[in-house]
PDB file of N, CA and C in Angstrom:
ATOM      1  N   UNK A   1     -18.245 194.978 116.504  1.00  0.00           N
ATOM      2  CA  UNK A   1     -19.411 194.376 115.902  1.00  0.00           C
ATOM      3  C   UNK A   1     -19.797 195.186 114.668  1.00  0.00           C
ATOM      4  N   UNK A   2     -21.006 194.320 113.368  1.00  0.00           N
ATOM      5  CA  UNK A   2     -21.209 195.069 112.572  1.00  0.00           C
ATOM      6  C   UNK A   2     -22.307 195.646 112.633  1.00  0.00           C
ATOM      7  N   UNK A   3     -22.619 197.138 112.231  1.00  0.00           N
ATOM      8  CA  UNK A   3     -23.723 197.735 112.405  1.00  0.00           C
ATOM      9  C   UNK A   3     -24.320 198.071 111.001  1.00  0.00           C
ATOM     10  N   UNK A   4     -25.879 197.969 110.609  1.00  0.00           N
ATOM     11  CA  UNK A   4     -26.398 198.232 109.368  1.00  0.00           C
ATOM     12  C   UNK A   4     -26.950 200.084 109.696  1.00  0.00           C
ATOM     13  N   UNK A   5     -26.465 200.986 108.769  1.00  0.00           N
ATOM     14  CA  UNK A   5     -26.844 201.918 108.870  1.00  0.00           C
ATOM     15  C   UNK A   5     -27.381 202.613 107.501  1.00  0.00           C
ATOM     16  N   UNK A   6     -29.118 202.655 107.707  1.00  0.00           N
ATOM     17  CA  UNK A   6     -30.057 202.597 106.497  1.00  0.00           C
ATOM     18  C   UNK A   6     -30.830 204.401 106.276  1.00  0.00           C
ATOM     19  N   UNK A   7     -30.197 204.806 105.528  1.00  0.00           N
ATOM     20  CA  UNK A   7     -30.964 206.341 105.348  1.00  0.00           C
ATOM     21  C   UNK A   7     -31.817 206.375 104.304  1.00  0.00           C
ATOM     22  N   UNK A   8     -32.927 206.860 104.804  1.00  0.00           N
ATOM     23  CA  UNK A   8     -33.988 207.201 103.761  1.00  0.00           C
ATOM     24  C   UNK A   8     -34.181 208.490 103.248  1.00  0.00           C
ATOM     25  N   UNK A   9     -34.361 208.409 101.923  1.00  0.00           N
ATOM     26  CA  UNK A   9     -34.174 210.155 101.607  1.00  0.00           C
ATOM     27  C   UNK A   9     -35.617 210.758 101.958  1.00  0.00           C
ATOM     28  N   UNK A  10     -35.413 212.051 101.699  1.00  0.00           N
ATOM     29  CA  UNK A  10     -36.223 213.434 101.582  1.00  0.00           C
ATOM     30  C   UNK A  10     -37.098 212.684 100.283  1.00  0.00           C
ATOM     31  N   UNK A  11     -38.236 213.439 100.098  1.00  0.00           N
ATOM     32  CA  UNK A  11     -38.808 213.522  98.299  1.00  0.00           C
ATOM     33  C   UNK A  11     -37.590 214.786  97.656  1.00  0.00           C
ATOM     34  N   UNK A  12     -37.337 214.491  96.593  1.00  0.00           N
ATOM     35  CA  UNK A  12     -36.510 215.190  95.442  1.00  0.00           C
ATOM     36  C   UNK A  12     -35.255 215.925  95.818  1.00  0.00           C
ATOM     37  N   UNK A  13     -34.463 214.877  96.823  1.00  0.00           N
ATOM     38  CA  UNK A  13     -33.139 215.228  97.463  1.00  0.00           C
ATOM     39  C   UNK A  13     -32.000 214.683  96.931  1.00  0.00           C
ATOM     40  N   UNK A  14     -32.158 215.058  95.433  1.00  0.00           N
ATOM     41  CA  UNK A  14     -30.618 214.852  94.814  1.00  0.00           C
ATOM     42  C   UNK A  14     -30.275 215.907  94.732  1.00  0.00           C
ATOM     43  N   UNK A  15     -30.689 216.790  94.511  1.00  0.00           N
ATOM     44  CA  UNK A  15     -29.458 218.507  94.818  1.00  0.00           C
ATOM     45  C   UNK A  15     -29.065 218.660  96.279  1.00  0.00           C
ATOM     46  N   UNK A  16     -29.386 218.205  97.217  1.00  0.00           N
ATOM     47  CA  UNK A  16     -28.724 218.335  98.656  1.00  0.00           C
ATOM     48  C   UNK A  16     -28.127 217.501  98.572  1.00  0.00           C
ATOM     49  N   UNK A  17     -28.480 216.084  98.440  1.00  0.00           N
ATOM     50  CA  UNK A  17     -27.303 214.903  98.041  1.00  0.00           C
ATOM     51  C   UNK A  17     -26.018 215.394  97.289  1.00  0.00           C
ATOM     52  N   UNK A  18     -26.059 215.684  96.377  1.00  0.00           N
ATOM     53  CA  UNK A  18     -25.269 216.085  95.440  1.00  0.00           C
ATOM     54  C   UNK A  18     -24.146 217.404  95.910  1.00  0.00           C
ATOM     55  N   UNK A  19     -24.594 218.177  96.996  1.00  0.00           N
ATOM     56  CA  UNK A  19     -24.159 218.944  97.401  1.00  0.00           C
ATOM     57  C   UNK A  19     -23.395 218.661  98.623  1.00  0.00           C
ATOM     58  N   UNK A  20     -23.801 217.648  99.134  1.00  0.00           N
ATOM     59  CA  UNK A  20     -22.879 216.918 100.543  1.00  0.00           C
ATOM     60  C   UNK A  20     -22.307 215.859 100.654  1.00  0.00           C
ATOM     61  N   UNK A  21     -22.065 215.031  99.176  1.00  0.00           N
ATOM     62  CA  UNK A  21     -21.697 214.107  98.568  1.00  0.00           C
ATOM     63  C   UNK A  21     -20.212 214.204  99.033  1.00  0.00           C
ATOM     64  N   UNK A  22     -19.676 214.852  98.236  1.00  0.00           N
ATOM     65  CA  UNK A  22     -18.041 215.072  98.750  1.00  0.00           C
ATOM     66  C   UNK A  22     -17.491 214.664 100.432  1.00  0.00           C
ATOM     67  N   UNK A  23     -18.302 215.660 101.130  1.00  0.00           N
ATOM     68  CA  UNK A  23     -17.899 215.159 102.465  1.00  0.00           C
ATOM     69  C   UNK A  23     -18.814 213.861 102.934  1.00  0.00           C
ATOM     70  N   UNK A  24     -19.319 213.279 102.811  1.00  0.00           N
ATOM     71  CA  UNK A  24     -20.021 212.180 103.108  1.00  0.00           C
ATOM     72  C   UNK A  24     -18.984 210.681 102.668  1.00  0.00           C
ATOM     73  N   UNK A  25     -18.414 211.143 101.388  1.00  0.00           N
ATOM     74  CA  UNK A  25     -17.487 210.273 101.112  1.00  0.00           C
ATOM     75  C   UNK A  25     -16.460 210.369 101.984  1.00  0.00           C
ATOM     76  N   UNK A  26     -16.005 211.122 102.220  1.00  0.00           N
ATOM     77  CA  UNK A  26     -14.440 211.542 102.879  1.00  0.00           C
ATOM     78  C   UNK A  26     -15.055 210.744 104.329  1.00  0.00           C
ATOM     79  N   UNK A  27     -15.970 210.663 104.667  1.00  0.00           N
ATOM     80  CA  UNK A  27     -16.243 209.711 106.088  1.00  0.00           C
ATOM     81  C   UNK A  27     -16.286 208.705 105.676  1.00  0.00           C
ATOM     82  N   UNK A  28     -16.742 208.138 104.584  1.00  0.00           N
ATOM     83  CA  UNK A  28     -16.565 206.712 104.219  1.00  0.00           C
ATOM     84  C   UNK A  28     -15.055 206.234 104.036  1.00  0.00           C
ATOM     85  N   UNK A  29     -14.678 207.151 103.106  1.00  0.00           N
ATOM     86  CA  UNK A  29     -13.432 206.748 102.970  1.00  0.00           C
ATOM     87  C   UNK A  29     -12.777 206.697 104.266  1.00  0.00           C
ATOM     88  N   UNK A  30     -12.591 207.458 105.364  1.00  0.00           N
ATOM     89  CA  UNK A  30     -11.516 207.144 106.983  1.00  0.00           C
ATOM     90  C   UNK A  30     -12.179 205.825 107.223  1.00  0.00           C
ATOM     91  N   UNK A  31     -13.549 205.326 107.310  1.00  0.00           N
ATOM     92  CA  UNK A  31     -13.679 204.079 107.618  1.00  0.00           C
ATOM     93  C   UNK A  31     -13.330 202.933 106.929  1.00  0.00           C
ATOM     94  N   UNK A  32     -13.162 203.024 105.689  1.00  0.00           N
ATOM     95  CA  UNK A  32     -12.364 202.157 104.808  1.00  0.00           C
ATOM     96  C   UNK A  32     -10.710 201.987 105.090  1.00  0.00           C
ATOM     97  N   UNK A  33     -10.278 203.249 105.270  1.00  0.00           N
ATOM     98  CA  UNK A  33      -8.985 203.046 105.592  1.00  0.00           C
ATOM     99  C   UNK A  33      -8.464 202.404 106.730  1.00  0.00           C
ATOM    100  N   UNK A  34      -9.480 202.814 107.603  1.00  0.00           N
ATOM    101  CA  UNK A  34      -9.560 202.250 109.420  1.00  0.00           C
ATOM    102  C   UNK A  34      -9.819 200.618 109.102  1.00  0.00           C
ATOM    103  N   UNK A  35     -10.511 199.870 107.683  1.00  0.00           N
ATOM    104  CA  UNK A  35     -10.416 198.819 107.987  1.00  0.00           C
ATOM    105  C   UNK A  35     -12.167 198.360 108.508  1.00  0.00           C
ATOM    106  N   UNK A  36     -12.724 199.246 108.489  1.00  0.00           N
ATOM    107  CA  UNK A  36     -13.628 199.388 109.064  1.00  0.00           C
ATOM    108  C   UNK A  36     -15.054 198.963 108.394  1.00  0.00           C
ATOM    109  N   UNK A  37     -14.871 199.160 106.764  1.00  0.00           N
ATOM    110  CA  UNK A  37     -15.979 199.454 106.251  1.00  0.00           C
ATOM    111  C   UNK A  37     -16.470 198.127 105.349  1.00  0.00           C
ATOM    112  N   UNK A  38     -17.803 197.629 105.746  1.00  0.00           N
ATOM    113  CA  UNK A  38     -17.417 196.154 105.137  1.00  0.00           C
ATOM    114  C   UNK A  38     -18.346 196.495 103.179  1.00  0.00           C
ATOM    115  N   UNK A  39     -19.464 197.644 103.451  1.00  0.00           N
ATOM    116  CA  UNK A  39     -20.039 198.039 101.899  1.00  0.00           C
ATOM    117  C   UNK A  39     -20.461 199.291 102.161  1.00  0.00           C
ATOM    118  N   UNK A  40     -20.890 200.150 101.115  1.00  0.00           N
ATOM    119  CA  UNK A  40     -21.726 201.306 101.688  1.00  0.00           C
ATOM    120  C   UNK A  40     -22.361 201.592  99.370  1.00  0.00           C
ATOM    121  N   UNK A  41     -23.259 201.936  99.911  1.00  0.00           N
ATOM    122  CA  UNK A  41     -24.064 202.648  98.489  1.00  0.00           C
ATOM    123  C   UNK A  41     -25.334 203.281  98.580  1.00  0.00           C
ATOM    124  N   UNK A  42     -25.467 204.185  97.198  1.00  0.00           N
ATOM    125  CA  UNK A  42     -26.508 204.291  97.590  1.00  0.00           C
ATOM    126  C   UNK A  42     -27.671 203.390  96.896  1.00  0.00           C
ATOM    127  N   UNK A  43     -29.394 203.504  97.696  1.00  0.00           N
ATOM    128  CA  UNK A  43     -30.388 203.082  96.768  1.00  0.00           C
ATOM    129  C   UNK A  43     -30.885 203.969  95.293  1.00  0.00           C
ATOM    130  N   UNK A  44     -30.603 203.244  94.413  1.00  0.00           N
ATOM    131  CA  UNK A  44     -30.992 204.401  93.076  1.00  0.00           C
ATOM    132  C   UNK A  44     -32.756 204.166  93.207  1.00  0.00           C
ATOM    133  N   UNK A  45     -33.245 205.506  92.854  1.00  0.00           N
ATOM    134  CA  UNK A  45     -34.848 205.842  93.073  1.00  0.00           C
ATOM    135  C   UNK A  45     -35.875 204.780  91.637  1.00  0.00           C
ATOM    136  N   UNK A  46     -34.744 204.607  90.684  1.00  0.00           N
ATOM    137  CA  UNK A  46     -35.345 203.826  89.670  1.00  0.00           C
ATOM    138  C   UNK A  46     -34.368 202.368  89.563  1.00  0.00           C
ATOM    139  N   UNK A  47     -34.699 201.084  88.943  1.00  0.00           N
ATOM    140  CA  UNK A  47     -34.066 200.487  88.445  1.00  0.00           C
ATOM    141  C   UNK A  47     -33.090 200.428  87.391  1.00  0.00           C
ATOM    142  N   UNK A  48     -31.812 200.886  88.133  1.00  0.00           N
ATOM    143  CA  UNK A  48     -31.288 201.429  86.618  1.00  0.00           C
ATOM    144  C   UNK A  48     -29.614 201.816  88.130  1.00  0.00           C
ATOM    145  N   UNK A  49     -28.190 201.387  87.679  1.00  0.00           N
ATOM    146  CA  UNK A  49     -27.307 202.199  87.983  1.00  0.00           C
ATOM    147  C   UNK A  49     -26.913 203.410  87.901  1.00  0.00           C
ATOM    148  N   UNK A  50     -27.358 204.041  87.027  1.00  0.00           N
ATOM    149  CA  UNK A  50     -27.755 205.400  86.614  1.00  0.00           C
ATOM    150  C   UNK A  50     -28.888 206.526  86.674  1.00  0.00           C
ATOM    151  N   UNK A  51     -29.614 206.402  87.681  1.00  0.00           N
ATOM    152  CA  UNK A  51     -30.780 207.026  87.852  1.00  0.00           C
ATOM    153  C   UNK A  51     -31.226 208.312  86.913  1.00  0.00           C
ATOM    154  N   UNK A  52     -29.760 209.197  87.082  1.00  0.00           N
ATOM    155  CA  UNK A  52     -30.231 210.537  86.451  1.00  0.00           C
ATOM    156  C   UNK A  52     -30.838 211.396  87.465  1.00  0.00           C
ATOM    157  N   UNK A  53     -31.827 212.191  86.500  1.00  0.00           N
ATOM    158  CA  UNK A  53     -32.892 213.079  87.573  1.00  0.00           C
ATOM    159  C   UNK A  53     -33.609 212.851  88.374  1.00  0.00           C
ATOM    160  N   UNK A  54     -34.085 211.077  88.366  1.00  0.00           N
ATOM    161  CA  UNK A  54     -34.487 209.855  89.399  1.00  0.00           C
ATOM    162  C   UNK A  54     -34.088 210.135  90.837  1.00  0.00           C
ATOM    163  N   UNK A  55     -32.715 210.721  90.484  1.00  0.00           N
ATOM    164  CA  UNK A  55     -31.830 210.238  92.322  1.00  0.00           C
ATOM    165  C   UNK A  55     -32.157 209.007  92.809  1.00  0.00           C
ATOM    166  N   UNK A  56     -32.348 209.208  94.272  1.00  0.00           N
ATOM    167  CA  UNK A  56     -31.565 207.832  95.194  1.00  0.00           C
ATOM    168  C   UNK A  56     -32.814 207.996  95.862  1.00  0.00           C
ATOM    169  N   UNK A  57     -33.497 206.779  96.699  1.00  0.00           N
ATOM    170  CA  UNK A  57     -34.325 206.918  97.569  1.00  0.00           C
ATOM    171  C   UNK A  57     -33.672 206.243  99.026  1.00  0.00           C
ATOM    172  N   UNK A  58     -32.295 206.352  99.335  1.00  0.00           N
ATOM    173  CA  UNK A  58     -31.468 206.178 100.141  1.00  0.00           C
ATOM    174  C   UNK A  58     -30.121 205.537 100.237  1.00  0.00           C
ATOM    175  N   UNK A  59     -30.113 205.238 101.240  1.00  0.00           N
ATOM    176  CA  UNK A  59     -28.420 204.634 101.575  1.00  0.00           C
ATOM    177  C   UNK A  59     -28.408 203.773 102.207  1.00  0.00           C
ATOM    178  N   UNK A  60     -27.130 202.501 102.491  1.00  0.00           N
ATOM    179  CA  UNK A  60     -27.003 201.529 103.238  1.00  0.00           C
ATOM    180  C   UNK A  60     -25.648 201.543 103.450  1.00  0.00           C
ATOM    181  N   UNK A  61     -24.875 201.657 104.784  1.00  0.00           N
ATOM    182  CA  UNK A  61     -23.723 201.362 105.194  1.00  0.00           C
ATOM    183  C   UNK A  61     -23.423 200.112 105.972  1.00  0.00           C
ATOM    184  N   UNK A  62     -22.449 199.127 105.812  1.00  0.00           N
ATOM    185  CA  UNK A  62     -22.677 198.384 106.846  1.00  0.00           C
ATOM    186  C   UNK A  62     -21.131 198.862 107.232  1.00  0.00           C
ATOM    187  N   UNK A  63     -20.976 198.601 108.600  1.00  0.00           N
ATOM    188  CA  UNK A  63     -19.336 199.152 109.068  1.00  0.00           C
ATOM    189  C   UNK A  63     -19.074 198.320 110.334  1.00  0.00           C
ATOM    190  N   UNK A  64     -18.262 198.533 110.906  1.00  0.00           N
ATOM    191  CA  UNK A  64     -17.781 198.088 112.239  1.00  0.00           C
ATOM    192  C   UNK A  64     -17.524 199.086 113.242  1.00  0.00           C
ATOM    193  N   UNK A  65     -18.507 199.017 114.387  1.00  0.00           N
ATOM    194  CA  UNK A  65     -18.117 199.917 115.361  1.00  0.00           C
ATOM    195  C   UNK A  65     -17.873 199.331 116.735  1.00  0.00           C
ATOM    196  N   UNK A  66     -17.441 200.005 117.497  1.00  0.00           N
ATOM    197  CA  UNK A  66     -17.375 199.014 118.986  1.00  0.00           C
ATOM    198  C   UNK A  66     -18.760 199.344 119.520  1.00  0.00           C
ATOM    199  N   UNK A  67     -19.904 200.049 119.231  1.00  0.00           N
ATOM    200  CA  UNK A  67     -20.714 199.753 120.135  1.00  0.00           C
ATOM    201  C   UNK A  67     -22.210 200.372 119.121  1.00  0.00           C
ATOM    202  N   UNK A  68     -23.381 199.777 119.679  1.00  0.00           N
ATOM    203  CA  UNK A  68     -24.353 200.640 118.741  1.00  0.00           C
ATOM    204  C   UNK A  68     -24.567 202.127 119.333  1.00  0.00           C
ATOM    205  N   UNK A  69     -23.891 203.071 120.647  1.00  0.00           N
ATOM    206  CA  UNK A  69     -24.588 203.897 120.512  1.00  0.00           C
ATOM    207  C   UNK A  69     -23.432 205.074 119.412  1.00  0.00           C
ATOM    208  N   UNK A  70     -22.007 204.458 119.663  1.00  0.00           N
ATOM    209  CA  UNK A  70     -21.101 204.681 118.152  1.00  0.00           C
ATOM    210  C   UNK A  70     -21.247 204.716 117.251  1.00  0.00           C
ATOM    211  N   UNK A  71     -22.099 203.932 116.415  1.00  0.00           N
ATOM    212  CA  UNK A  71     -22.327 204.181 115.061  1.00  0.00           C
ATOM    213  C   UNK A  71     -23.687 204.508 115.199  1.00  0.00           C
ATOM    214  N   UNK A  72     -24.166 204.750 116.456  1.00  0.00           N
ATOM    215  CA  UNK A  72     -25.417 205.817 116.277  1.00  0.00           C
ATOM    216  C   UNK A  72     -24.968 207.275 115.516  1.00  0.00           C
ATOM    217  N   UNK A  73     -23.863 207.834 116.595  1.00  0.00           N
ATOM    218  CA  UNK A  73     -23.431 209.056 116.594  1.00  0.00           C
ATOM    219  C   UNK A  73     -22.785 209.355 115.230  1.00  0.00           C
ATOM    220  N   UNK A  74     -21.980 207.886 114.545  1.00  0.00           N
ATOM    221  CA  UNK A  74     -21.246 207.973 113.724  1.00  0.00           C
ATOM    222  C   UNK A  74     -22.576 208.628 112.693  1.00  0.00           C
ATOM    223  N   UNK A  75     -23.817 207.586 112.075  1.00  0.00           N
ATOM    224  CA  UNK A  75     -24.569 208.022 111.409  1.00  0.00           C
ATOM    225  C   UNK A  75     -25.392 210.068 111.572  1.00  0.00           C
ATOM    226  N   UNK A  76     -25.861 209.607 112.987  1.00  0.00           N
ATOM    227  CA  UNK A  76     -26.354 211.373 113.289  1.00  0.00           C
ATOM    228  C   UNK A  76     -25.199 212.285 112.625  1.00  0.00           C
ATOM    229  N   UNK A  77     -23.765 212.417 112.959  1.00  0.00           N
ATOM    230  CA  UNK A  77     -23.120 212.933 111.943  1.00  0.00           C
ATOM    231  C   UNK A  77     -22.674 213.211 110.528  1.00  0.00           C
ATOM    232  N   UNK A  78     -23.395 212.623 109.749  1.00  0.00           N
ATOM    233  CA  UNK A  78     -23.644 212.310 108.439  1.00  0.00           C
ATOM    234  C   UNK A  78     -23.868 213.782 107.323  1.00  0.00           C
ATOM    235  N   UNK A  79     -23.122 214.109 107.002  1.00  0.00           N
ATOM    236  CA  UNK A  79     -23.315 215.488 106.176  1.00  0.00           C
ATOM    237  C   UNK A  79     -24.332 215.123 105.502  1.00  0.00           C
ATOM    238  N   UNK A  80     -24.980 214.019 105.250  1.00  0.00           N
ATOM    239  CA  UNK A  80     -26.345 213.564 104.357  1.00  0.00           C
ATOM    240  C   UNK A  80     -27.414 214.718 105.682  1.00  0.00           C
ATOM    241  N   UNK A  81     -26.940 214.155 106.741  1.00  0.00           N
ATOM    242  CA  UNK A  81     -28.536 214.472 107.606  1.00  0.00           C
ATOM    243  C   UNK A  81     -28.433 215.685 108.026  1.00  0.00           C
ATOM    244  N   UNK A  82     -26.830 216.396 108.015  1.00  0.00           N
ATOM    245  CA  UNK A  82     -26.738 217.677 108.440  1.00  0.00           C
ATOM    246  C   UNK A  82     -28.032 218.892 106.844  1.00  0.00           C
ATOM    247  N   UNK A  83     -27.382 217.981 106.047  1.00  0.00           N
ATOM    248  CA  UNK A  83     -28.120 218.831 104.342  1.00  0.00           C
ATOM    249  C   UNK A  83     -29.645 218.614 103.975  1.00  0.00           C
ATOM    250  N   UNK A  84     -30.176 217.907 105.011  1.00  0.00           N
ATOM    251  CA  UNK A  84     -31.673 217.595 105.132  1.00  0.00           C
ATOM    252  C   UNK A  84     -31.929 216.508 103.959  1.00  0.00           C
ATOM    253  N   UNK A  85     -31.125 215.586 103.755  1.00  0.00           N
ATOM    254  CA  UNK A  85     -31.451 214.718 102.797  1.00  0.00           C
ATOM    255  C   UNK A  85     -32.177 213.201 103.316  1.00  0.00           C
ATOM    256  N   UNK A  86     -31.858 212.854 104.578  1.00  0.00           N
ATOM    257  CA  UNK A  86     -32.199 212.079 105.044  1.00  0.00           C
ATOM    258  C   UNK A  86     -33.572 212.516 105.776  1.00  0.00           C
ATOM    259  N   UNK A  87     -34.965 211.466 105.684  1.00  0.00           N
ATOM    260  CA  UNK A  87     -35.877 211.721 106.602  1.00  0.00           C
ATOM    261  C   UNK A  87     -35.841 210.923 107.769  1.00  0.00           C
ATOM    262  N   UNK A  88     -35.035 210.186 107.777  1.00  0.00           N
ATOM    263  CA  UNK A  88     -34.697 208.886 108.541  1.00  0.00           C
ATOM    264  C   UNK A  88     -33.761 207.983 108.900  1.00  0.00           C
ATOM    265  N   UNK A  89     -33.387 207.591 109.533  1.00  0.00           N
ATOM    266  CA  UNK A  89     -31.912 207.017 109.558  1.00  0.00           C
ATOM    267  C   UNK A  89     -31.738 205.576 110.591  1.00  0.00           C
ATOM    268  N   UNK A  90     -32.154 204.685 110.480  1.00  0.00           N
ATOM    269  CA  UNK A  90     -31.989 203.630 111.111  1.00  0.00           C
ATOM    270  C   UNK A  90     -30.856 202.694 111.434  1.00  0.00           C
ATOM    271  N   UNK A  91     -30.418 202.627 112.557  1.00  0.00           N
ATOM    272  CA  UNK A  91     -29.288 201.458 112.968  1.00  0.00           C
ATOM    273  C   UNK A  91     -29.312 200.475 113.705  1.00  0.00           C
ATOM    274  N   UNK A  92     -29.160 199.517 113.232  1.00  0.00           N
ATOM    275  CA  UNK A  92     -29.078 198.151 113.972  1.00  0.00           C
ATOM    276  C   UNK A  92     -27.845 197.345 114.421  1.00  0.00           C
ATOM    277  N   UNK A  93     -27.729 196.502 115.309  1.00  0.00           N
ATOM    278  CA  UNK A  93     -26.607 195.669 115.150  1.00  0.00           C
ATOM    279  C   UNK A  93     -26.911 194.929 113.754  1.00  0.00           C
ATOM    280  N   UNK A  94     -25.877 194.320 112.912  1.00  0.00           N
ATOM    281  CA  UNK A  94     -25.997 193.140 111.623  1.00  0.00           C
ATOM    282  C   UNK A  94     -24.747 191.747 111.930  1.00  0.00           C
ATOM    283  N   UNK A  95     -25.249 191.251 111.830  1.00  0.00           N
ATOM    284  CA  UNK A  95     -24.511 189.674 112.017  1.00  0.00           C
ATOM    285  C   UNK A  95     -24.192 189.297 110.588  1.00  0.00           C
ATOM    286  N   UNK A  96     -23.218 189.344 110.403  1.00  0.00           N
ATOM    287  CA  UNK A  96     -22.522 188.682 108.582  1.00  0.00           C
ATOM    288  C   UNK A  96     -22.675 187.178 108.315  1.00  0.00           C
ATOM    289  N   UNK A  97     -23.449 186.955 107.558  1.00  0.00           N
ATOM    290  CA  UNK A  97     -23.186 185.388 107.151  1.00  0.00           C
ATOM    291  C   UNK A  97     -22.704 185.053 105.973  1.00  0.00           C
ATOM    292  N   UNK A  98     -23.650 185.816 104.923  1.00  0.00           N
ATOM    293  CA  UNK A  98     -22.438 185.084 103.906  1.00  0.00           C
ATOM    294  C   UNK A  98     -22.104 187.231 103.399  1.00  0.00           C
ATOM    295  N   UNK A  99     -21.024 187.354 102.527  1.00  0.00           N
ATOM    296  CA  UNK A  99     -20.039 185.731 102.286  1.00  0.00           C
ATOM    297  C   UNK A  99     -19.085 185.592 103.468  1.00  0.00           C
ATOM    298  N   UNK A 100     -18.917 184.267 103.479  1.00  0.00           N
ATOM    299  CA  UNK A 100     -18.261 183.924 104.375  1.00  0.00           C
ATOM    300  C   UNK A 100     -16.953 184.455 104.887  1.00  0.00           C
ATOM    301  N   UNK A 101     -16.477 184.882 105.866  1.00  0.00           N
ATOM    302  CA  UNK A 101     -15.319 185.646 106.405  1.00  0.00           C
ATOM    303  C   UNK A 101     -13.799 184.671 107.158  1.00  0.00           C
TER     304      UNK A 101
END
């Protein structure tokens, strides 16, 4: 099933971001390769693809796991939340509708 996994940042957590970025990808990326990963980005803090000194005021993964307390664990492991960037981290099951599959 697909799970939505939504992190909310810290106030002024683009230098911890920025610092756990690398490995945060490298988990995205095994789930991409696994087939797994249906989007992931982050929220930029301003309107703009480029924030700058703005940063991010979070993240959204959606992925496939076999169960929600799996991509519970998957998220709690998150070098984002190990680096104190996240204040929050929410997961749900998500049902895909469009685009269509």
């Amino acid at each position: 099933m697909l799970y939505s996994i939504v992190g909310e940042d810290v106030a002024n957590s683009l230098s911890a971001r920025q610092e756990a970025r690398p490995a945060h990808l490298t988990r995205l990326e095994a789930l991409q390769n696994e087939g797994r990963l249906i989007l992931a980005g982050p929220n930029p803090a301003i309107d703009s693809d480029s924030p700058g000194d703005a940063g991010f005021s979070g993240s959204v993964v959606i992925a496939k796991f076999t169960s929600l307390e799996e991509a519970k664990a998957w998220a709690d492991a998150d070098p984002y939340v190990d680096a104190g960037v996240y204040k929050n981290v929410t997961v749900k099951p998500f049902k895909q509708v469009f685009p269509n599959t």
